[in-house]
PDB file of N, CA and C in Angstrom:
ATOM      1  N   UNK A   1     -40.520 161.411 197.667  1.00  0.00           N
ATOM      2  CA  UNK A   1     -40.625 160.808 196.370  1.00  0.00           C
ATOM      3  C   UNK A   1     -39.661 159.638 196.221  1.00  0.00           C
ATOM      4  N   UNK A   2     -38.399 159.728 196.813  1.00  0.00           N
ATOM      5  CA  UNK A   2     -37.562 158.459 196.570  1.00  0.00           C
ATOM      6  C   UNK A   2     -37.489 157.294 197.353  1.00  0.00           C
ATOM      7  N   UNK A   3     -38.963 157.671 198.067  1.00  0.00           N
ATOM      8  CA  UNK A   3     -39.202 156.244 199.078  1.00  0.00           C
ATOM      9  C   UNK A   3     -40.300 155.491 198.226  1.00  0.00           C
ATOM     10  N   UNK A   4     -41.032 156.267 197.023  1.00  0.00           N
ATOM     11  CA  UNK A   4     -41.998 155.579 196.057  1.00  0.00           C
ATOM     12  C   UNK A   4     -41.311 154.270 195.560  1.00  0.00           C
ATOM     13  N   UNK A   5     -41.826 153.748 194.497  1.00  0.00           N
ATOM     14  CA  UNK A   5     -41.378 152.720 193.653  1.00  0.00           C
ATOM     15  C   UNK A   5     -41.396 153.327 192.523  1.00  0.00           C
ATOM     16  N   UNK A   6     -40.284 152.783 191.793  1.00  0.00           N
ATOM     17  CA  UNK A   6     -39.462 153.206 190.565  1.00  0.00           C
ATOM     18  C   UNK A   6     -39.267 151.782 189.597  1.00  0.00           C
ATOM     19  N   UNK A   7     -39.620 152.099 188.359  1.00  0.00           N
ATOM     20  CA  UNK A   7     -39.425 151.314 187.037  1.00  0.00           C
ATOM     21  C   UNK A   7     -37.890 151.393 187.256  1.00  0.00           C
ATOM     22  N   UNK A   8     -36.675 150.250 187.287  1.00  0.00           N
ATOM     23  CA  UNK A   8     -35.532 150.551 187.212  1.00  0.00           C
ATOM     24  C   UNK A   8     -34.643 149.967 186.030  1.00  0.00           C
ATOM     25  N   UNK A   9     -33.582 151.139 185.676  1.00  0.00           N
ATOM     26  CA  UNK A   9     -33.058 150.531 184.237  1.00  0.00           C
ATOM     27  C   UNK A   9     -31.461 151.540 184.426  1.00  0.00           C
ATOM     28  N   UNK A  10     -30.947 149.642 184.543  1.00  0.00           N
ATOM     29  CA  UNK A  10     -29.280 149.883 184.869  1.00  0.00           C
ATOM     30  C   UNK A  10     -28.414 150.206 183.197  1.00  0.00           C
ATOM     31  N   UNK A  11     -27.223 151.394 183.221  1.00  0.00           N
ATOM     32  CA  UNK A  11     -26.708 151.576 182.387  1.00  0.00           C
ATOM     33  C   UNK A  11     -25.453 150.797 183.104  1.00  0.00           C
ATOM     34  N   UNK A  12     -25.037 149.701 182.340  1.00  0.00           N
ATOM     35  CA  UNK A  12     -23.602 149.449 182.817  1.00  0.00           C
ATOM     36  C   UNK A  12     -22.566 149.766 181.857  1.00  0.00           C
ATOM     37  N   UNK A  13     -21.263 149.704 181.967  1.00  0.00           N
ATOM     38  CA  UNK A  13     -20.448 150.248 181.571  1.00  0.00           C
ATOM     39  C   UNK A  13     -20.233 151.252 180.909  1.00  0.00           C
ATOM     40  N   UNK A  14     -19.357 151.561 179.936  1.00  0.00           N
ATOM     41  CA  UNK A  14     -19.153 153.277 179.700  1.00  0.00           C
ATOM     42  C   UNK A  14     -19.922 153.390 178.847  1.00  0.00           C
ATOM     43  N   UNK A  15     -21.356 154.498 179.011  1.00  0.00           N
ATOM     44  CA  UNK A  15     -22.110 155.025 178.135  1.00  0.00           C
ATOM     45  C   UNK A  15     -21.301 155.647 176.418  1.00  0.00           C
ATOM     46  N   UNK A  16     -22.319 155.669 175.584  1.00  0.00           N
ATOM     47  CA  UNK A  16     -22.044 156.068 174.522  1.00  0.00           C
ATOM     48  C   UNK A  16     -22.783 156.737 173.930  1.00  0.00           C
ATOM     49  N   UNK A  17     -22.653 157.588 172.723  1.00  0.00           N
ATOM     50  CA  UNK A  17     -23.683 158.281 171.670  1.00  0.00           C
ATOM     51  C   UNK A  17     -24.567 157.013 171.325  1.00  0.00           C
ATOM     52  N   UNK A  18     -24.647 156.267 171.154  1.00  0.00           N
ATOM     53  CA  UNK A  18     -24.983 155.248 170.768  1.00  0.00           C
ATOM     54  C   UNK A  18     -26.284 154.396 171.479  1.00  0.00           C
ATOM     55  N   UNK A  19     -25.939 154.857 172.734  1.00  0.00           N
ATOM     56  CA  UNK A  19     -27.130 154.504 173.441  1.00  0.00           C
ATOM     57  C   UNK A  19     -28.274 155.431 173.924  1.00  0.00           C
ATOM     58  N   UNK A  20     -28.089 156.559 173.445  1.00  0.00           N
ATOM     59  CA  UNK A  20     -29.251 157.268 173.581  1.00  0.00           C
ATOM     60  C   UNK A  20     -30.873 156.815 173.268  1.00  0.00           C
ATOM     61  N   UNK A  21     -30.472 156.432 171.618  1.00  0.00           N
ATOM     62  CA  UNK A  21     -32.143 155.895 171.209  1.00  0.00           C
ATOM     63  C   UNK A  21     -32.510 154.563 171.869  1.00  0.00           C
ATOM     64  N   UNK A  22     -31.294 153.901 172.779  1.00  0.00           N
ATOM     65  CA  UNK A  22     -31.866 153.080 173.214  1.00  0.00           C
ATOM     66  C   UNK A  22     -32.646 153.611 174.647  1.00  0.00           C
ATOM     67  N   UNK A  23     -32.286 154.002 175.722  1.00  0.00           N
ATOM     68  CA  UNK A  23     -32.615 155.357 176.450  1.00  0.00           C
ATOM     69  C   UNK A  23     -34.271 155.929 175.956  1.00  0.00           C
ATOM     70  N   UNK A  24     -33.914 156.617 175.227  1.00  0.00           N
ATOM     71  CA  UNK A  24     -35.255 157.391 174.719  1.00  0.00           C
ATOM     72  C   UNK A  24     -36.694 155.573 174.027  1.00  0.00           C
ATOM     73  N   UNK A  25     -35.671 155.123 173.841  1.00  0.00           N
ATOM     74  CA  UNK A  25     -36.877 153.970 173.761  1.00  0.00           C
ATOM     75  C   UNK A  25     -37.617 153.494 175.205  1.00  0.00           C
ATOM     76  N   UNK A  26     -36.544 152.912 176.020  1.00  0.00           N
ATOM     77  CA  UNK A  26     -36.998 152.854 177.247  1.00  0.00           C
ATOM     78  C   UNK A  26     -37.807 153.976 178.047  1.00  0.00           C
ATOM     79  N   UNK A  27     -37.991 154.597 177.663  1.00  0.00           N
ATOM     80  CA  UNK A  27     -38.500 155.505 178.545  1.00  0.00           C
ATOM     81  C   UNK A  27     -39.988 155.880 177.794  1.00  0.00           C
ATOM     82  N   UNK A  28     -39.912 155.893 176.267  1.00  0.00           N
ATOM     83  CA  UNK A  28     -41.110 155.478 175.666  1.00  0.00           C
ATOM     84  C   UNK A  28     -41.953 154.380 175.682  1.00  0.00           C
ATOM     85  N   UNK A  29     -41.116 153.390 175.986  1.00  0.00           N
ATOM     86  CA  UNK A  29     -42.019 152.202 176.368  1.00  0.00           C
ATOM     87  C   UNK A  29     -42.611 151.986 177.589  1.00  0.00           C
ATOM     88  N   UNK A  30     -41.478 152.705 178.614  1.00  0.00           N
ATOM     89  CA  UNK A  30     -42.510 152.807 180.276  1.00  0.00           C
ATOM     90  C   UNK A  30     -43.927 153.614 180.111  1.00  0.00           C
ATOM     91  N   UNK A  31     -43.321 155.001 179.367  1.00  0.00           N
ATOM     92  CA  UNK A  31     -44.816 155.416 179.998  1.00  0.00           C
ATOM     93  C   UNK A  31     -46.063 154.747 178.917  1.00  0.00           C
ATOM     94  N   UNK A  32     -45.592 154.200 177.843  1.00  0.00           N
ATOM     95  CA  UNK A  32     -46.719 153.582 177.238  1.00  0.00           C
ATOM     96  C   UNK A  32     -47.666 151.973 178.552  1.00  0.00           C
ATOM     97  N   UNK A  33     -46.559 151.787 179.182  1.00  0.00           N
ATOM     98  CA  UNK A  33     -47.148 150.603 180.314  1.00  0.00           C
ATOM     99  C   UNK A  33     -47.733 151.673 181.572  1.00  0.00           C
ATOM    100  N   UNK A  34     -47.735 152.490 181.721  1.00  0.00           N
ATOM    101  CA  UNK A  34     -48.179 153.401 182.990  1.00  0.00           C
ATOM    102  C   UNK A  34     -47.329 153.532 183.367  1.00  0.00           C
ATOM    103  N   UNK A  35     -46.069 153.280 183.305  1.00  0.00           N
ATOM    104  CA  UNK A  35     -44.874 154.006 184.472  1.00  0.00           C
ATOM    105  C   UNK A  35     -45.023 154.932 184.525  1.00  0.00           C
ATOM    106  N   UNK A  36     -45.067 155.397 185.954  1.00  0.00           N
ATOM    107  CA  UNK A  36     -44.991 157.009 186.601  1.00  0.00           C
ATOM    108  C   UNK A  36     -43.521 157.713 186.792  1.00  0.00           C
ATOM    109  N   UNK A  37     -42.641 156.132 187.575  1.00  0.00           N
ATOM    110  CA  UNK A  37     -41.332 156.860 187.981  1.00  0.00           C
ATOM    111  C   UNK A  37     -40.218 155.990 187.188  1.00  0.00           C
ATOM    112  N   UNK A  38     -39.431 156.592 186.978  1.00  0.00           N
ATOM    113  CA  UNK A  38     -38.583 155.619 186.167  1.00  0.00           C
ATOM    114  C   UNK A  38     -37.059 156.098 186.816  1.00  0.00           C
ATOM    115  N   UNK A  39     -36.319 155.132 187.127  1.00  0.00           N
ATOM    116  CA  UNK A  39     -34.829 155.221 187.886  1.00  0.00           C
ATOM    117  C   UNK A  39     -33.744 154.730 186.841  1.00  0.00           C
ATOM    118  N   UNK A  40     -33.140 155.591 185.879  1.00  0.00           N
ATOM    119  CA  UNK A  40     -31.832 155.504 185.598  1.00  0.00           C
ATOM    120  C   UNK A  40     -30.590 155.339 186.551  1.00  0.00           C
ATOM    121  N   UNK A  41     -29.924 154.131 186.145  1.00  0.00           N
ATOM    122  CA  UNK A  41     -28.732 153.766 187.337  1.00  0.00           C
ATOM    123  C   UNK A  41     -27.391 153.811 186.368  1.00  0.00           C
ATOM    124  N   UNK A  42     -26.633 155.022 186.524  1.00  0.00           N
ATOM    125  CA  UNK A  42     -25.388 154.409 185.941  1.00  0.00           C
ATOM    126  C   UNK A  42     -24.076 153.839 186.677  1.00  0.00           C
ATOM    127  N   UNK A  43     -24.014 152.400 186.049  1.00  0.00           N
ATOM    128  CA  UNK A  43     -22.241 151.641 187.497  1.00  0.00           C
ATOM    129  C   UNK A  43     -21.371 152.673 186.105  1.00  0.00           C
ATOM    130  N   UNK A  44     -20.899 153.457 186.562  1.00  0.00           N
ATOM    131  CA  UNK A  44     -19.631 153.381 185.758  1.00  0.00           C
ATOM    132  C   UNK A  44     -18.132 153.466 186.573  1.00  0.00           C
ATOM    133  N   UNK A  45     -17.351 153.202 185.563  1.00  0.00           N
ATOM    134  CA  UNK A  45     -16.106 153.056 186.531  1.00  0.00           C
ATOM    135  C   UNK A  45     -15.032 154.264 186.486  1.00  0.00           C
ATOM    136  N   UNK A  46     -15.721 155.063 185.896  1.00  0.00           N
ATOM    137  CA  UNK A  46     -14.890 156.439 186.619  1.00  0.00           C
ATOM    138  C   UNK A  46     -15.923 157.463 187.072  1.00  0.00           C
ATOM    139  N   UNK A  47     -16.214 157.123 188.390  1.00  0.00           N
ATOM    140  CA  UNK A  47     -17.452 158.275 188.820  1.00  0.00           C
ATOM    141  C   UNK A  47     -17.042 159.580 188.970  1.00  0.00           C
ATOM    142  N   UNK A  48     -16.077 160.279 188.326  1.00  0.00           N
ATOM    143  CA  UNK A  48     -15.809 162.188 188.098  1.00  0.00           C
ATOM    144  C   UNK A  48     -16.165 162.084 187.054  1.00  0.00           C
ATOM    145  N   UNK A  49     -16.424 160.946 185.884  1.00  0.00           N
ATOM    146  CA  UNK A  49     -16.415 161.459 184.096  1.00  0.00           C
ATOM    147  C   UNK A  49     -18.486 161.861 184.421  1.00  0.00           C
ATOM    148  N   UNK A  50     -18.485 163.127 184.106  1.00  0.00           N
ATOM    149  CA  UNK A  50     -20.116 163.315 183.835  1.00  0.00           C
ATOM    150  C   UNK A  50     -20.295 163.627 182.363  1.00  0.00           C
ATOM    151  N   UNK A  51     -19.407 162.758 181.405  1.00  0.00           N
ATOM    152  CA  UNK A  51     -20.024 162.600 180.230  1.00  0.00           C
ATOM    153  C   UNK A  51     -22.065 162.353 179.695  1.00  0.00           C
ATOM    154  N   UNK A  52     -21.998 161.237 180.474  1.00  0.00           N
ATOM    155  CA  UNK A  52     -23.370 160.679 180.189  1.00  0.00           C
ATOM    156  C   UNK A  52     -23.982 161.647 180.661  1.00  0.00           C
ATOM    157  N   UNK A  53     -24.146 162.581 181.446  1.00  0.00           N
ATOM    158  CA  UNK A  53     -25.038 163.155 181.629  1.00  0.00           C
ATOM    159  C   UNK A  53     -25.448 164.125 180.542  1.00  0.00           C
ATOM    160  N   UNK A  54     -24.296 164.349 179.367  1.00  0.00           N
ATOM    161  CA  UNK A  54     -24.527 165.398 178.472  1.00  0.00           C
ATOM    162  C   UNK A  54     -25.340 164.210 177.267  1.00  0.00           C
ATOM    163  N   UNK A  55     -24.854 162.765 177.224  1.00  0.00           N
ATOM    164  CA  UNK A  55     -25.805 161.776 176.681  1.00  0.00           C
ATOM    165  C   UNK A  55     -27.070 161.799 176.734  1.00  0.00           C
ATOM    166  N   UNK A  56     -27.378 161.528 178.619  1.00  0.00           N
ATOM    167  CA  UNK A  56     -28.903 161.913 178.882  1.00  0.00           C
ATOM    168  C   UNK A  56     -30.404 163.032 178.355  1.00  0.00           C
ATOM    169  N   UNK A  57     -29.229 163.812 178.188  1.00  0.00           N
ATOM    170  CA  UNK A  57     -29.927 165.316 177.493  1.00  0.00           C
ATOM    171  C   UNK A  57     -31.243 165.185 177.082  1.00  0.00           C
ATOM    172  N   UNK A  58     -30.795 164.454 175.791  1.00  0.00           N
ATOM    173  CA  UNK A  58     -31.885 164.657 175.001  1.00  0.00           C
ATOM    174  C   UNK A  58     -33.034 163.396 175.314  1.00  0.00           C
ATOM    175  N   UNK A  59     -32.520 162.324 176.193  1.00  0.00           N
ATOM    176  CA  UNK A  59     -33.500 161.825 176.837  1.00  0.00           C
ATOM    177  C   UNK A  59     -34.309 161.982 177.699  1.00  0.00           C
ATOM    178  N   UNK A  60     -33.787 163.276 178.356  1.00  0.00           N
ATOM    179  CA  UNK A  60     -34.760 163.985 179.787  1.00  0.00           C
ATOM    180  C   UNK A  60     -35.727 165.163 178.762  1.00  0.00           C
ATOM    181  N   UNK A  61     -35.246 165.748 178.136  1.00  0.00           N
ATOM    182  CA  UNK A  61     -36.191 166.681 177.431  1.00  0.00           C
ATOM    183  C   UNK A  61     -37.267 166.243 176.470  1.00  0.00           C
ATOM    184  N   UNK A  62     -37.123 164.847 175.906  1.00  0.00           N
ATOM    185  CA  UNK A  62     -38.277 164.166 175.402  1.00  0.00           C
ATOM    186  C   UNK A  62     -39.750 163.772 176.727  1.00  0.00           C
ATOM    187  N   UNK A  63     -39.380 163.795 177.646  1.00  0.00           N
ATOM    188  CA  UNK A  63     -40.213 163.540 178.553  1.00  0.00           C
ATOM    189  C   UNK A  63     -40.427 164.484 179.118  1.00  0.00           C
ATOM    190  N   UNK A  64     -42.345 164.333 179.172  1.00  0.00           N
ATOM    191  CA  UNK A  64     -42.339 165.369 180.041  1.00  0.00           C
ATOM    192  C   UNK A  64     -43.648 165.030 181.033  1.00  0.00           C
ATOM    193  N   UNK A  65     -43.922 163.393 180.905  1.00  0.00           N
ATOM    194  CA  UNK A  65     -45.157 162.890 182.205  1.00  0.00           C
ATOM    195  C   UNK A  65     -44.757 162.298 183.297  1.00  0.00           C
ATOM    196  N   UNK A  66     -43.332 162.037 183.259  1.00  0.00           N
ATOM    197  CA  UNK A  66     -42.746 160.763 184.145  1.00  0.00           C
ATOM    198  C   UNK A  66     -41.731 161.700 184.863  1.00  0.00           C
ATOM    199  N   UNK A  67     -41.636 161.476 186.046  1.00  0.00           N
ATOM    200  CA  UNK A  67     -40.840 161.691 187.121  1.00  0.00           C
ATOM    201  C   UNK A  67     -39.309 160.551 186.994  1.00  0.00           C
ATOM    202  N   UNK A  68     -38.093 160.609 186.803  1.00  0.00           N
ATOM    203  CA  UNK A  68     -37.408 160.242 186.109  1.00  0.00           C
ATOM    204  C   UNK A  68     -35.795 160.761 187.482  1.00  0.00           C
ATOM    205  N   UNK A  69     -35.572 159.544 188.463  1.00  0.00           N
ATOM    206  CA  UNK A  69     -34.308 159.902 189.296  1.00  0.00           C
ATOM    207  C   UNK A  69     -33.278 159.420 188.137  1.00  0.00           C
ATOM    208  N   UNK A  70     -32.101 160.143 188.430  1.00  0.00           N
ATOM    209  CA  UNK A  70     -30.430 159.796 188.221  1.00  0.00           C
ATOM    210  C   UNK A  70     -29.459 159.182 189.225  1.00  0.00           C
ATOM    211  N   UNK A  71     -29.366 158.493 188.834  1.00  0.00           N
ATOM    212  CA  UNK A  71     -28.243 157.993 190.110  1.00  0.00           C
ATOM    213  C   UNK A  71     -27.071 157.025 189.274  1.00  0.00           C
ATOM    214  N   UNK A  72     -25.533 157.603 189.847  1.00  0.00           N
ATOM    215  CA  UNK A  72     -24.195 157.006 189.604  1.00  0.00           C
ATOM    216  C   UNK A  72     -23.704 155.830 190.667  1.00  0.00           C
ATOM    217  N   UNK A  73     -23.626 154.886 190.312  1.00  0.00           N
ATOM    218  CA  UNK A  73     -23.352 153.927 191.087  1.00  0.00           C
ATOM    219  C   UNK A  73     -21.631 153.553 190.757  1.00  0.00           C
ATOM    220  N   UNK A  74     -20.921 153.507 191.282  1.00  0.00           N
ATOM    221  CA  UNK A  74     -19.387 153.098 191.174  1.00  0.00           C
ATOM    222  C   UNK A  74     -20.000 151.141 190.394  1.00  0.00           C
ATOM    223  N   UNK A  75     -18.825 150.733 189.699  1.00  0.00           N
ATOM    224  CA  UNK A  75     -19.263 149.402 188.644  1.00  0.00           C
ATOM    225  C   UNK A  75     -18.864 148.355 189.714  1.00  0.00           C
ATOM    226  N   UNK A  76     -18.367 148.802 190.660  1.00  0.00           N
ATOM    227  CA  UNK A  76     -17.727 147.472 191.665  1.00  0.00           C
ATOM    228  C   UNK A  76     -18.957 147.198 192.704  1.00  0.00           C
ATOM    229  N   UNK A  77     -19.699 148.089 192.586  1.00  0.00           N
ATOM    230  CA  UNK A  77     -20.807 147.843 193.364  1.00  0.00           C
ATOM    231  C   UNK A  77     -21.963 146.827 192.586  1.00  0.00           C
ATOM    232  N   UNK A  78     -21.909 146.855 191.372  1.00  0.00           N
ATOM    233  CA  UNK A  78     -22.765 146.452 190.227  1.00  0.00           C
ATOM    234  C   UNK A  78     -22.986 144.477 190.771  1.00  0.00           C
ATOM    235  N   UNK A  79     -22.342 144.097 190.937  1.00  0.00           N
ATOM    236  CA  UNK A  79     -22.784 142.698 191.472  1.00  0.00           C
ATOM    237  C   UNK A  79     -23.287 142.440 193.198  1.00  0.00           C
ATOM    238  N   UNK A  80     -23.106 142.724 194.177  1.00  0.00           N
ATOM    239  CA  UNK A  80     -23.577 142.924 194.678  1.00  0.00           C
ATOM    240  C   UNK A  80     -24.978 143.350 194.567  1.00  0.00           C
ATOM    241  N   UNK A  81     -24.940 144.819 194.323  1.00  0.00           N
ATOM    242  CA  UNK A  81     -26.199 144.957 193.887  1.00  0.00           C
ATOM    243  C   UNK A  81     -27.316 144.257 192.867  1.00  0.00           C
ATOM    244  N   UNK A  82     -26.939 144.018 192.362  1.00  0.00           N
ATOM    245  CA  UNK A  82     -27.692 142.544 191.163  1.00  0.00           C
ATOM    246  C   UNK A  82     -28.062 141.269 192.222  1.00  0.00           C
ATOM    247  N   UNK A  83     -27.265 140.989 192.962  1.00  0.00           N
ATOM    248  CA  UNK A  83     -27.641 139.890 194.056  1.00  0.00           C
ATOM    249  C   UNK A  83     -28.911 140.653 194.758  1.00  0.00           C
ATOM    250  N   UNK A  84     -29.520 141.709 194.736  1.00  0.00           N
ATOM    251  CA  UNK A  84     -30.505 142.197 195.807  1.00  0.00           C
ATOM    252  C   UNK A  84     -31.706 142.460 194.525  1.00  0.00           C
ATOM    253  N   UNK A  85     -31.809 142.247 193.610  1.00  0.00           N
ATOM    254  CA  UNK A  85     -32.690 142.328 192.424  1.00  0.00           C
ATOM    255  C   UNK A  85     -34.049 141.968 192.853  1.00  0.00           C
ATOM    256  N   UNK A  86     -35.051 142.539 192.855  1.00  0.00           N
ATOM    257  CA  UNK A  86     -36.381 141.695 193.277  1.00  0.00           C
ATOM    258  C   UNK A  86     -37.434 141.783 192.051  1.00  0.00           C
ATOM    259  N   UNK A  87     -37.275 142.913 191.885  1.00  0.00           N
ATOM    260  CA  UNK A  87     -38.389 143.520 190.247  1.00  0.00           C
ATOM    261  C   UNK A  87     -37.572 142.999 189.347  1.00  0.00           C
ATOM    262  N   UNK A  88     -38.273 143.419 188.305  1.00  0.00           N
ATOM    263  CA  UNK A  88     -37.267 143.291 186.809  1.00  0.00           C
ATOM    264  C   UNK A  88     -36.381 144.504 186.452  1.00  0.00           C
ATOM    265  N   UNK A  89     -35.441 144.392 186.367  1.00  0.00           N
ATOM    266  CA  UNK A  89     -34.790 145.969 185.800  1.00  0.00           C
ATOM    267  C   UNK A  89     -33.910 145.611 184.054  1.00  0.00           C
ATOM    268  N   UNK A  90     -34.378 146.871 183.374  1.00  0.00           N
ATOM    269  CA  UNK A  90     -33.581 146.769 182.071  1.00  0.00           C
ATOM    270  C   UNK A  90     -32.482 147.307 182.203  1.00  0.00           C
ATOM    271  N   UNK A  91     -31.673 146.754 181.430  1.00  0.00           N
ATOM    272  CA  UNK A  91     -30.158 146.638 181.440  1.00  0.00           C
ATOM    273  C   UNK A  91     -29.901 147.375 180.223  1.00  0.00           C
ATOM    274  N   UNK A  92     -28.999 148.116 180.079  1.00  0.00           N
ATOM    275  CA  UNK A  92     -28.721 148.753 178.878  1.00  0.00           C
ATOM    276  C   UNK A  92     -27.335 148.543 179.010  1.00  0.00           C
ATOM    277  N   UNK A  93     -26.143 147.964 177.967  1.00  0.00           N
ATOM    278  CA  UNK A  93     -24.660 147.490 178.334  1.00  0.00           C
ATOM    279  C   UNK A  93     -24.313 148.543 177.279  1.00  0.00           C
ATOM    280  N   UNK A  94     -22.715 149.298 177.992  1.00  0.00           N
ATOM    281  CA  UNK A  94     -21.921 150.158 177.385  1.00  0.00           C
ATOM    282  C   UNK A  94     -21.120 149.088 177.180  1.00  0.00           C
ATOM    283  N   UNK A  95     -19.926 149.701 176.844  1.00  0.00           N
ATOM    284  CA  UNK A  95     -18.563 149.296 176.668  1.00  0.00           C
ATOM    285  C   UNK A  95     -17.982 148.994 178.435  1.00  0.00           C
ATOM    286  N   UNK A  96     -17.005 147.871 178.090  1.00  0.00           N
ATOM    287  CA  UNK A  96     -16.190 147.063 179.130  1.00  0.00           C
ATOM    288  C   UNK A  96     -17.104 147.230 180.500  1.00  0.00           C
ATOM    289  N   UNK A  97     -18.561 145.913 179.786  1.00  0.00           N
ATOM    290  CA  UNK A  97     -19.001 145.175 181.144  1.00  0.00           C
ATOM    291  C   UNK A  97     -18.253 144.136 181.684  1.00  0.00           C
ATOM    292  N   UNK A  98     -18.653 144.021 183.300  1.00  0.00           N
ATOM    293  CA  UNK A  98     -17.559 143.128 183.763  1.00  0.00           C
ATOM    294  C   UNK A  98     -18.497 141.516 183.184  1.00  0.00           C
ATOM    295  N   UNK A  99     -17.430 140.881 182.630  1.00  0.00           N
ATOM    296  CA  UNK A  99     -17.610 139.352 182.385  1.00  0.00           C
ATOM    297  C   UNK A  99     -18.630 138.901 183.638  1.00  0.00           C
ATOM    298  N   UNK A 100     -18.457 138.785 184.642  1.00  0.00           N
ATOM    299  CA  UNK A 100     -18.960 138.532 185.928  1.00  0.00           C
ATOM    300  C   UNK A 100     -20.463 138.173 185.703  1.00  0.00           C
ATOM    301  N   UNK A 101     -20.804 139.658 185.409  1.00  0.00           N
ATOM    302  CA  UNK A 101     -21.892 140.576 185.461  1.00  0.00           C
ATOM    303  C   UNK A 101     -22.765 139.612 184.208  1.00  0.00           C
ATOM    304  N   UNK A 102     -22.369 139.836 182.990  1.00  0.00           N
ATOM    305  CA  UNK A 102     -22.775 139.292 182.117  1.00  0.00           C
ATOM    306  C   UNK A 102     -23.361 137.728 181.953  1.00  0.00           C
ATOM    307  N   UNK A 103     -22.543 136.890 182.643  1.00  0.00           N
ATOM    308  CA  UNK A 103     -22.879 135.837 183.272  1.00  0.00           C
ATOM    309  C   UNK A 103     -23.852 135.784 184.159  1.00  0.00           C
ATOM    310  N   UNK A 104     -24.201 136.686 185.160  1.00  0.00           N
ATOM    311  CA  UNK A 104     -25.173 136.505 185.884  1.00  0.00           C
ATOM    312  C   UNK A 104     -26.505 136.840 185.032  1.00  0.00           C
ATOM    313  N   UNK A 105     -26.438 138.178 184.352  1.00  0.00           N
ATOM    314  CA  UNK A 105     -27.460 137.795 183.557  1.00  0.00           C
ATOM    315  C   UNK A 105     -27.857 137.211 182.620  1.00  0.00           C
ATOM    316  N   UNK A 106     -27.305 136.654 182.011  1.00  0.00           N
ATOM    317  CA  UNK A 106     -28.066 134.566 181.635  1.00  0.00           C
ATOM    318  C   UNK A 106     -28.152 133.972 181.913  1.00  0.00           C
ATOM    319  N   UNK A 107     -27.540 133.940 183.348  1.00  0.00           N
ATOM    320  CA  UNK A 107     -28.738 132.930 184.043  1.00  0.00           C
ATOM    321  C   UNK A 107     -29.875 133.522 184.887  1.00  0.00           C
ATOM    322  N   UNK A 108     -29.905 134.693 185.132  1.00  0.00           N
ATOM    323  CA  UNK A 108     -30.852 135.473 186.135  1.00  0.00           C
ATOM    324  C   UNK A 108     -32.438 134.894 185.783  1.00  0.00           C
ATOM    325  N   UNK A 109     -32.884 134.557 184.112  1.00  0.00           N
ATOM    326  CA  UNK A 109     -34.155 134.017 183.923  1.00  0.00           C
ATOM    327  C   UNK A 109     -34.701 135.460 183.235  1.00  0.00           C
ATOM    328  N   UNK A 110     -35.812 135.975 184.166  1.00  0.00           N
ATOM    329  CA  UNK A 110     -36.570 136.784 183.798  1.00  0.00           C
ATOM    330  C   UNK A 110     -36.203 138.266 184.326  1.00  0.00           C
ATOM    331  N   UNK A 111     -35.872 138.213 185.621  1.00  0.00           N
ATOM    332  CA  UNK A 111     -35.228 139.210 186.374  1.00  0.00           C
ATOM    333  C   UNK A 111     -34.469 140.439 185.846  1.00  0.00           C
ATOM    334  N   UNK A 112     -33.237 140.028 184.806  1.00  0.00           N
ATOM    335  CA  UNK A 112     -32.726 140.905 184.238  1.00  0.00           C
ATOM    336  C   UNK A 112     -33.061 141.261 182.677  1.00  0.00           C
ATOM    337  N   UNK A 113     -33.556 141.932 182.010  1.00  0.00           N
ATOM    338  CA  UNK A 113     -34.026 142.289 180.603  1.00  0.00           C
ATOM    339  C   UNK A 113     -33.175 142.946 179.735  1.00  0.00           C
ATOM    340  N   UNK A 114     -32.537 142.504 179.341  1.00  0.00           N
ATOM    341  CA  UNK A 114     -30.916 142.908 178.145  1.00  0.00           C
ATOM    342  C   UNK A 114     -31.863 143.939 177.556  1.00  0.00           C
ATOM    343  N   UNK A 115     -31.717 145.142 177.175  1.00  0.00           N
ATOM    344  CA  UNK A 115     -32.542 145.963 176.262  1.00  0.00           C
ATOM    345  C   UNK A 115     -31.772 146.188 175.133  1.00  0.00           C
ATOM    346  N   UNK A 116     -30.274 146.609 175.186  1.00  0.00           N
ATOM    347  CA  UNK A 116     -29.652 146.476 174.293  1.00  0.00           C
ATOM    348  C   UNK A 116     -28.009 146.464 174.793  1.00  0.00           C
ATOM    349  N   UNK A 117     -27.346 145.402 174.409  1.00  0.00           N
ATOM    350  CA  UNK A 117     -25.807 145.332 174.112  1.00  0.00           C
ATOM    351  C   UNK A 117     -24.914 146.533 173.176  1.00  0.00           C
ATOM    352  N   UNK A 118     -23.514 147.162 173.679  1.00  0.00           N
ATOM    353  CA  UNK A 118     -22.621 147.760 173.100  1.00  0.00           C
ATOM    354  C   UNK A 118     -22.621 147.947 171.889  1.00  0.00           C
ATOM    355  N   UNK A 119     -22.809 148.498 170.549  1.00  0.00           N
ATOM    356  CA  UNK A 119     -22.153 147.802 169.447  1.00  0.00           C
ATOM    357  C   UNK A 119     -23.481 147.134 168.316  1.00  0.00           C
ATOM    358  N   UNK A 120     -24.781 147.092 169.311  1.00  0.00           N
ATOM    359  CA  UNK A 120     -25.754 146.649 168.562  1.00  0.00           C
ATOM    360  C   UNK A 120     -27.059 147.629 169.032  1.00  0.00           C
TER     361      UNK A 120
END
């Protein structure tokens, strides 16, 4: 299954209560397009905190057609990886994204899809 193709949608920085309904939107809006698989990526920068996963909760139990991986990515990896981008992936921003990062996506074009910023 994880050699399929996956709808992908990066959480960067430190998740919050706050971003759940954004979460549960995304994932309502894939399977309304046919997404089958959908890949949550979180960079965060303390990979022992498994906070978000108690976040996720109530976004995995709203679904129940889509096949849906988890994966923790350390945040130092987060540019790099953005340099290898080929699909579109939605971006969902926590708290303390790297400046870097943010920059690349305004200029990325179409590639990267802001779904929702920290705070808004």
């Amino acid at each position: 299954m994880l050699g399929q193709r996956f709808s992908e949608t990066w959480i960067v920085g430190e998740p919050g209560e706050d971003m759940v309904e954004a979460l549960k939107r995304i994932v309502r809006d894939s399977m309304l397009r046919g997404v089958k698989r959908l890949k949550l990526i979180f960079y965060l920068s303390g990979p022992r905190d498994l906070n978000y996963l108690n976040l996720l909760r109530p976004v995995l139990l709203e679904n129940v057609s889509m096949s849906i991986v988890v994966e923790e990515r350390p945040i130092k990896n987060l540019l790099d990886d953005a340099k290898l981008v080929k699909d579109e992936v939605n971006i969902v921003m926590g708290s303390m994204v790297p400046v870097e990062f943010m920059k690349m996506v305004e200029l990325s074009g179409e590639k990267f899809k802001v779904v929702r910023v920290h705070g808004r």
